[in-house]
Every structure is written in structure tokens, then in C-alpha cells.
N, C-alpha and C. Protein backbone atom coordinates (compact mmCIF):
# COMPACT_ATOMS: atom_id res chain seq x y z
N UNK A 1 0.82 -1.19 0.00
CA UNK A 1 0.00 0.00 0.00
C UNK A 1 0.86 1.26 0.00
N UNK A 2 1.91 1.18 -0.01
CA UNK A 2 3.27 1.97 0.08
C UNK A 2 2.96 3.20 1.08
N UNK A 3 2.88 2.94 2.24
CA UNK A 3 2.39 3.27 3.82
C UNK A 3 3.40 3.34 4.58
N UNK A 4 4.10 4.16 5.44
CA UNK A 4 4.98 4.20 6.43
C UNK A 4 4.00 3.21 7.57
N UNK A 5 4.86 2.23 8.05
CA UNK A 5 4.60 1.67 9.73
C UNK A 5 5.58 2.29 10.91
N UNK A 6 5.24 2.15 12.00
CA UNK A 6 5.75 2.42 12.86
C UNK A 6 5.58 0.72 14.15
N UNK A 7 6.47 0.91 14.21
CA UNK A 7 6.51 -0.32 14.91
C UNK A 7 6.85 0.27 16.67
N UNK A 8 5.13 0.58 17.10
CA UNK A 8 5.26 0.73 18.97
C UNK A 8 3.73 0.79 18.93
N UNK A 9 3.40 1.04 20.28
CA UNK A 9 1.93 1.29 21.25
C UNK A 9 1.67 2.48 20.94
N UNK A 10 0.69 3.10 20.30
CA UNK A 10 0.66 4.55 20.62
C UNK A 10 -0.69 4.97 21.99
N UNK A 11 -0.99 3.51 22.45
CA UNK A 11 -1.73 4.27 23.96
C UNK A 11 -0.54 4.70 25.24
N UNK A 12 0.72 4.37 25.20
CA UNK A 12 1.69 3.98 25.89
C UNK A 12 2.14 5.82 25.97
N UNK A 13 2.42 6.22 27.05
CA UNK A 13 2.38 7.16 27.73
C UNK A 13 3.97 7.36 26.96
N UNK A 14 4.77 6.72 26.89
CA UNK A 14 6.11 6.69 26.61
C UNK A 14 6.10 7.02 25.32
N UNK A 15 4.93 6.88 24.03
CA UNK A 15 5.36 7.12 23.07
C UNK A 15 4.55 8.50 22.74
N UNK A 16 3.77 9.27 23.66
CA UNK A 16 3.29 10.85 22.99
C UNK A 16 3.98 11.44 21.94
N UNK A 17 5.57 11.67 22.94
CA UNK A 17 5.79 12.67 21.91
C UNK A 17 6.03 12.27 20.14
N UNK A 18 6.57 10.92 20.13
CA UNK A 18 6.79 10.55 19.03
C UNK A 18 5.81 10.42 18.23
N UNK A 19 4.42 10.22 18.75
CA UNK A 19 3.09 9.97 17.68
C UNK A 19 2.75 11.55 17.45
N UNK A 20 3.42 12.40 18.36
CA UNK A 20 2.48 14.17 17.71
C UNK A 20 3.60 14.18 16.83
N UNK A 21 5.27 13.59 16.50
CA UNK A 21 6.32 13.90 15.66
C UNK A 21 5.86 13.14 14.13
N UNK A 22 4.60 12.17 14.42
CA UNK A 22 4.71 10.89 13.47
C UNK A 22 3.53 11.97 12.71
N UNK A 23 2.35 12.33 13.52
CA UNK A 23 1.36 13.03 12.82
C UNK A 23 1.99 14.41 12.18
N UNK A 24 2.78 15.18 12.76
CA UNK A 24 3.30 16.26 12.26
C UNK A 24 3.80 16.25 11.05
N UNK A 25 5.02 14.83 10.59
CA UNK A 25 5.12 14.62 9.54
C UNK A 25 4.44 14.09 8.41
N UNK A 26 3.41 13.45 8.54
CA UNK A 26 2.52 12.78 8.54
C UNK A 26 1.37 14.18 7.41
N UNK A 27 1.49 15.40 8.50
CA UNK A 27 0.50 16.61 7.91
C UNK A 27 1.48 17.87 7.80
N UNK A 28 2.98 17.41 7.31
CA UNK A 28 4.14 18.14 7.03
C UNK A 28 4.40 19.38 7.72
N UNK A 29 4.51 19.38 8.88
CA UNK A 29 4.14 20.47 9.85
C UNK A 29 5.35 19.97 10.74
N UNK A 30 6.00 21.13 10.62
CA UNK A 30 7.64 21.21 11.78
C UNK A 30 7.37 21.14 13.16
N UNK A 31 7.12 20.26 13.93
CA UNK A 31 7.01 20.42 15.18
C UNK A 31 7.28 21.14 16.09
N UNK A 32 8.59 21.60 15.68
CA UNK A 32 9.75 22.38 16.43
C UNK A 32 8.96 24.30 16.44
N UNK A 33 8.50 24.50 15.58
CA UNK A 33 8.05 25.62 15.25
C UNK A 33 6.88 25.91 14.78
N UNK A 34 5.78 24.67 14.86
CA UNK A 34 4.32 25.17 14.80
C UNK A 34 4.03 25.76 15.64
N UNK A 35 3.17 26.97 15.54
CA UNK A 35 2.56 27.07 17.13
C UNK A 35 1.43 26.55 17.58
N UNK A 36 0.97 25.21 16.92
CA UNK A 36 0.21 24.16 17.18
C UNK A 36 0.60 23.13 17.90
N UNK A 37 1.92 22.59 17.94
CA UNK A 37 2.55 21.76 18.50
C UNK A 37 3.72 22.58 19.53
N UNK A 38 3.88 23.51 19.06
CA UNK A 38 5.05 24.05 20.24
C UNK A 38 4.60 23.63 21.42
N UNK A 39 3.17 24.44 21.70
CA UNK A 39 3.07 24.37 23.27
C UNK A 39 2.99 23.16 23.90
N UNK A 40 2.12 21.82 23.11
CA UNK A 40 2.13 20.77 23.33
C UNK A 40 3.82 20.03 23.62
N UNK A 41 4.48 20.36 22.96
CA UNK A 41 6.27 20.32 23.87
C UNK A 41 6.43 20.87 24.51
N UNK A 42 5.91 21.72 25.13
CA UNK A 42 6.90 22.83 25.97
C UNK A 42 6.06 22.70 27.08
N UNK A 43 4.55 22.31 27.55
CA UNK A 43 4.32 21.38 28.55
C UNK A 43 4.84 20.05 28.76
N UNK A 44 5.10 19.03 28.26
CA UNK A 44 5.36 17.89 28.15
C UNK A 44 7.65 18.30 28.97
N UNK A 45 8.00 19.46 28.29
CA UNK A 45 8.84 19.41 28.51
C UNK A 45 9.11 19.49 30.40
N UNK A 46 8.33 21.09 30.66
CA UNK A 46 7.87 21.35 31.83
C UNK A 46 7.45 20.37 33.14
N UNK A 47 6.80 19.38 32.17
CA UNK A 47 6.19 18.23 33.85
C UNK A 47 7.49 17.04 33.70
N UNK A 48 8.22 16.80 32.66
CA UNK A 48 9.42 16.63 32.98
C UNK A 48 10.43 17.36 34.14
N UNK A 49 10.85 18.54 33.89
CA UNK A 49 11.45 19.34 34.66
C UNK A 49 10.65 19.77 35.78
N UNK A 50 9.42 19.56 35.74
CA UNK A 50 8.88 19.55 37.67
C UNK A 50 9.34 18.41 38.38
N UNK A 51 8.86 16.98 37.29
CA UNK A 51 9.02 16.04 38.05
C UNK A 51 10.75 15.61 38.53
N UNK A 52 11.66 16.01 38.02
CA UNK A 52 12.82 16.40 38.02
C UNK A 52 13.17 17.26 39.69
N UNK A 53 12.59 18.10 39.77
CA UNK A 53 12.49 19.26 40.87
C UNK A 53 12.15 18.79 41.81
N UNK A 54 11.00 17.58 41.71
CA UNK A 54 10.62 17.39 42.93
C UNK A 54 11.47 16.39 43.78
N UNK A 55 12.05 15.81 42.82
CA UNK A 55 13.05 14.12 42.82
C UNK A 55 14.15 14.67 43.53
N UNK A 56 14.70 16.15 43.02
CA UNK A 56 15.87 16.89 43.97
C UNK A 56 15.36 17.73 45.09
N UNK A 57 13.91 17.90 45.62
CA UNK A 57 13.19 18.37 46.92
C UNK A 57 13.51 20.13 46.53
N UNK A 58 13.97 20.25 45.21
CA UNK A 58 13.32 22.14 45.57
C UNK A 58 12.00 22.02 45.04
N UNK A 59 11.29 22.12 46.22
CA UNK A 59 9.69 21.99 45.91
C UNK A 59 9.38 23.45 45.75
N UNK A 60 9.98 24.56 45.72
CA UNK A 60 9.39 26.29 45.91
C UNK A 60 9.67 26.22 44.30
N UNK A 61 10.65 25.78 43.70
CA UNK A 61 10.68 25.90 42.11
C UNK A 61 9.52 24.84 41.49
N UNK A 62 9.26 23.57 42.19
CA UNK A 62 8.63 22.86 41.59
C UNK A 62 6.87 23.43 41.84
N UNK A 63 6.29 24.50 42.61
CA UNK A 63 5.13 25.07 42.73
C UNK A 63 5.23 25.86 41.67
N UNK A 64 6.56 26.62 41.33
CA UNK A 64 6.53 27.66 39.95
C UNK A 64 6.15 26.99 38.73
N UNK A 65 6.84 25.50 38.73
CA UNK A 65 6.91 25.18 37.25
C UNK A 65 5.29 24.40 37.25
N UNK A 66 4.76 24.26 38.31
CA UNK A 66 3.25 23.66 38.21
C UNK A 66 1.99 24.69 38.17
N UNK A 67 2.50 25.93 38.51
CA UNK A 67 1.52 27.09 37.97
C UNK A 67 1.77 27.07 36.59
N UNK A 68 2.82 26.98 36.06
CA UNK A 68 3.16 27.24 34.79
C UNK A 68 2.59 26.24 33.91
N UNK A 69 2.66 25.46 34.20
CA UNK A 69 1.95 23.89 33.67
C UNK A 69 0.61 23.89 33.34
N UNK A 70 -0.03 24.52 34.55
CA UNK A 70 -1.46 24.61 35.08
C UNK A 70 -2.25 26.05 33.48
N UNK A 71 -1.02 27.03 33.87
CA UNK A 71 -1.21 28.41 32.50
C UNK A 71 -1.45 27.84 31.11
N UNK A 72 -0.38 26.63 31.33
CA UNK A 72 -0.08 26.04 29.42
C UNK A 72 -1.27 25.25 29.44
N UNK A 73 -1.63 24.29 30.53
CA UNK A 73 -2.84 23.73 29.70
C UNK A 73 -4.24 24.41 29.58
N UNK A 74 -4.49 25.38 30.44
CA UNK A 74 -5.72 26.37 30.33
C UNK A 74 -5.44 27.22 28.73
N UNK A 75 -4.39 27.25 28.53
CA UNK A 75 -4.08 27.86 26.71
C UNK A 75 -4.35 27.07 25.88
N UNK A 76 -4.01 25.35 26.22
CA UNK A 76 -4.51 24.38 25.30
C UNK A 76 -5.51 24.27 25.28
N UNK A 77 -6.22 24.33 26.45
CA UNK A 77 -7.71 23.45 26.49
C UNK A 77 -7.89 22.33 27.35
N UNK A 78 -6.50 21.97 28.11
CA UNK A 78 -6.70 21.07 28.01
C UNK A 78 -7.32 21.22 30.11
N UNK A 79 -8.41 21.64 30.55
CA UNK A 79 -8.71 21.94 31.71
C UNK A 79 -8.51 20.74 32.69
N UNK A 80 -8.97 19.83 32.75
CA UNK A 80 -8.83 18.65 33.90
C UNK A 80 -7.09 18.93 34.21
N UNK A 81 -6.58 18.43 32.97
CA UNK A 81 -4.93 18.64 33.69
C UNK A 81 -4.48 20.14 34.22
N UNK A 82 -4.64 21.10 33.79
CA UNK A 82 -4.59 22.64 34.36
C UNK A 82 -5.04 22.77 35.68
N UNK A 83 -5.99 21.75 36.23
CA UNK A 83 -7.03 21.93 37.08
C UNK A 83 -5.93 21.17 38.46
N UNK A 84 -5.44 19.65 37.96
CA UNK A 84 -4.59 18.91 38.67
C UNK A 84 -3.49 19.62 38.85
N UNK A 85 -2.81 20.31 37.92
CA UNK A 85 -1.53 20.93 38.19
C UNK A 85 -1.79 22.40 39.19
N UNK A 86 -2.89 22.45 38.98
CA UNK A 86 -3.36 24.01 40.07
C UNK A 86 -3.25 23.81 41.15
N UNK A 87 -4.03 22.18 41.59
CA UNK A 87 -4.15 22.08 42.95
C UNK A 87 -2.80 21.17 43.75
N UNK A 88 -1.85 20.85 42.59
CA UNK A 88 -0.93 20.20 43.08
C UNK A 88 0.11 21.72 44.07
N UNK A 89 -0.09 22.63 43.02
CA UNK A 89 0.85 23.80 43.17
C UNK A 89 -0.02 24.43 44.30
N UNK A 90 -1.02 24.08 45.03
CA UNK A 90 -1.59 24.86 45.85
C UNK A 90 -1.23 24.12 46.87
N UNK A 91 -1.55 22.96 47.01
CA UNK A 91 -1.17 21.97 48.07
C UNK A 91 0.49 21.89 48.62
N UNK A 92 1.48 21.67 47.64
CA UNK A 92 2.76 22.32 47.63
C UNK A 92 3.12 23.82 48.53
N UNK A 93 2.25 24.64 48.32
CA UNK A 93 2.57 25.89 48.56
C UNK A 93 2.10 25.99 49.91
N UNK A 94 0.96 25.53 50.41
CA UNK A 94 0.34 25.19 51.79
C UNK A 94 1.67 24.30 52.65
N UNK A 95 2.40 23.57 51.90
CA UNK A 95 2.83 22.24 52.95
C UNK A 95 4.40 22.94 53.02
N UNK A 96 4.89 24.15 52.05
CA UNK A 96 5.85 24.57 52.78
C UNK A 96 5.33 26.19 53.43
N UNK A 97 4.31 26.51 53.62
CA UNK A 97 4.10 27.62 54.65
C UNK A 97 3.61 27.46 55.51
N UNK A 98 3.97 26.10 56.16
CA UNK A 98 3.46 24.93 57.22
C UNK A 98 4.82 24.72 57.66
């Protein structure tokens, strides 16, 4: 059928970014510099580097980068997760002014 395959899971949490890289090419669209897909990296990058923050206990940077998280997905749309990252960064912020 002269079809690109990809040989992985795409329900698998591990392969996101590569299936928005597979569709991008897919609908010839630079990932790196859509501003359709930017933000969708640049959260993904972010809850990396929280979860990073929290693993080394600066939790006062890791409340910054989860407001920030919380901003990017209320820009996407994407509310339930904006909503989790709000109250993570609230709960955080309570347990060190405790």
C-alpha cells in the first residue's frame, strides 16, 4: 500500500511525543516551530522538569513550574490537567508555609 509503519503502542504514555512527531510529519508540519505543537512540547517538557524538581526536593521551584503547567494547559484546552496541576501547586505551597 506503500504506507509508512511504525513499529510501537501509541496508547503507551512513553510514546506521545513521538506519535504528535509521526502526525506532524505525517501533515508536514515542523514540530519544532508550529505554534500548534510548540506548546504541546513545551508542557510535556515542563512536567518533565517539575518532576525532576521534585526528585531533587526544591519543591518552591517545583510550585513555579506547576503554575506554569497549570497556565499552558488552560491555553490548550486542556482543563482537567490545568485543574490537577493548580491544585498540586496549591497543596505544595500550603505544605511549605506549614
Amino acid at each position: 500500500m506503500d504506507l509508512k509503519t511504525y513499529s510501537m503502542i501509541a496508547i503507551d504514555p512513553e510514546n506521545k511525543v513521538k506519535m504528535v512527531r509521526i502526525i506532524a510529519d505525517i501533515l508536514e508540519i515542523n514540530p519544532d516551530t508550529s505554534p500548534l505543537l510548540k506548546p504541546l512540547f513545551e508542557r510535556d517538557e515542563l512536567i518533565a522538569e517539575a518532576q525532576k524538581t521534585m526528585e531533587q526536593g526544591d519543591y518552591e521551584r517545583a510550585v513555579i513550574l506547576f503554575q506554569q503547567i497549570s497556565n499552558l494547559c488552560l491555553d490548550l484546552g486542556d482543563d482537567s490537567l490545568a485543574i490537577e496541576f493548580h491544585e498540586k501547586s496549591v497543596k505544595l505551597k500550603k505544605l511549605l508555609s506549614s
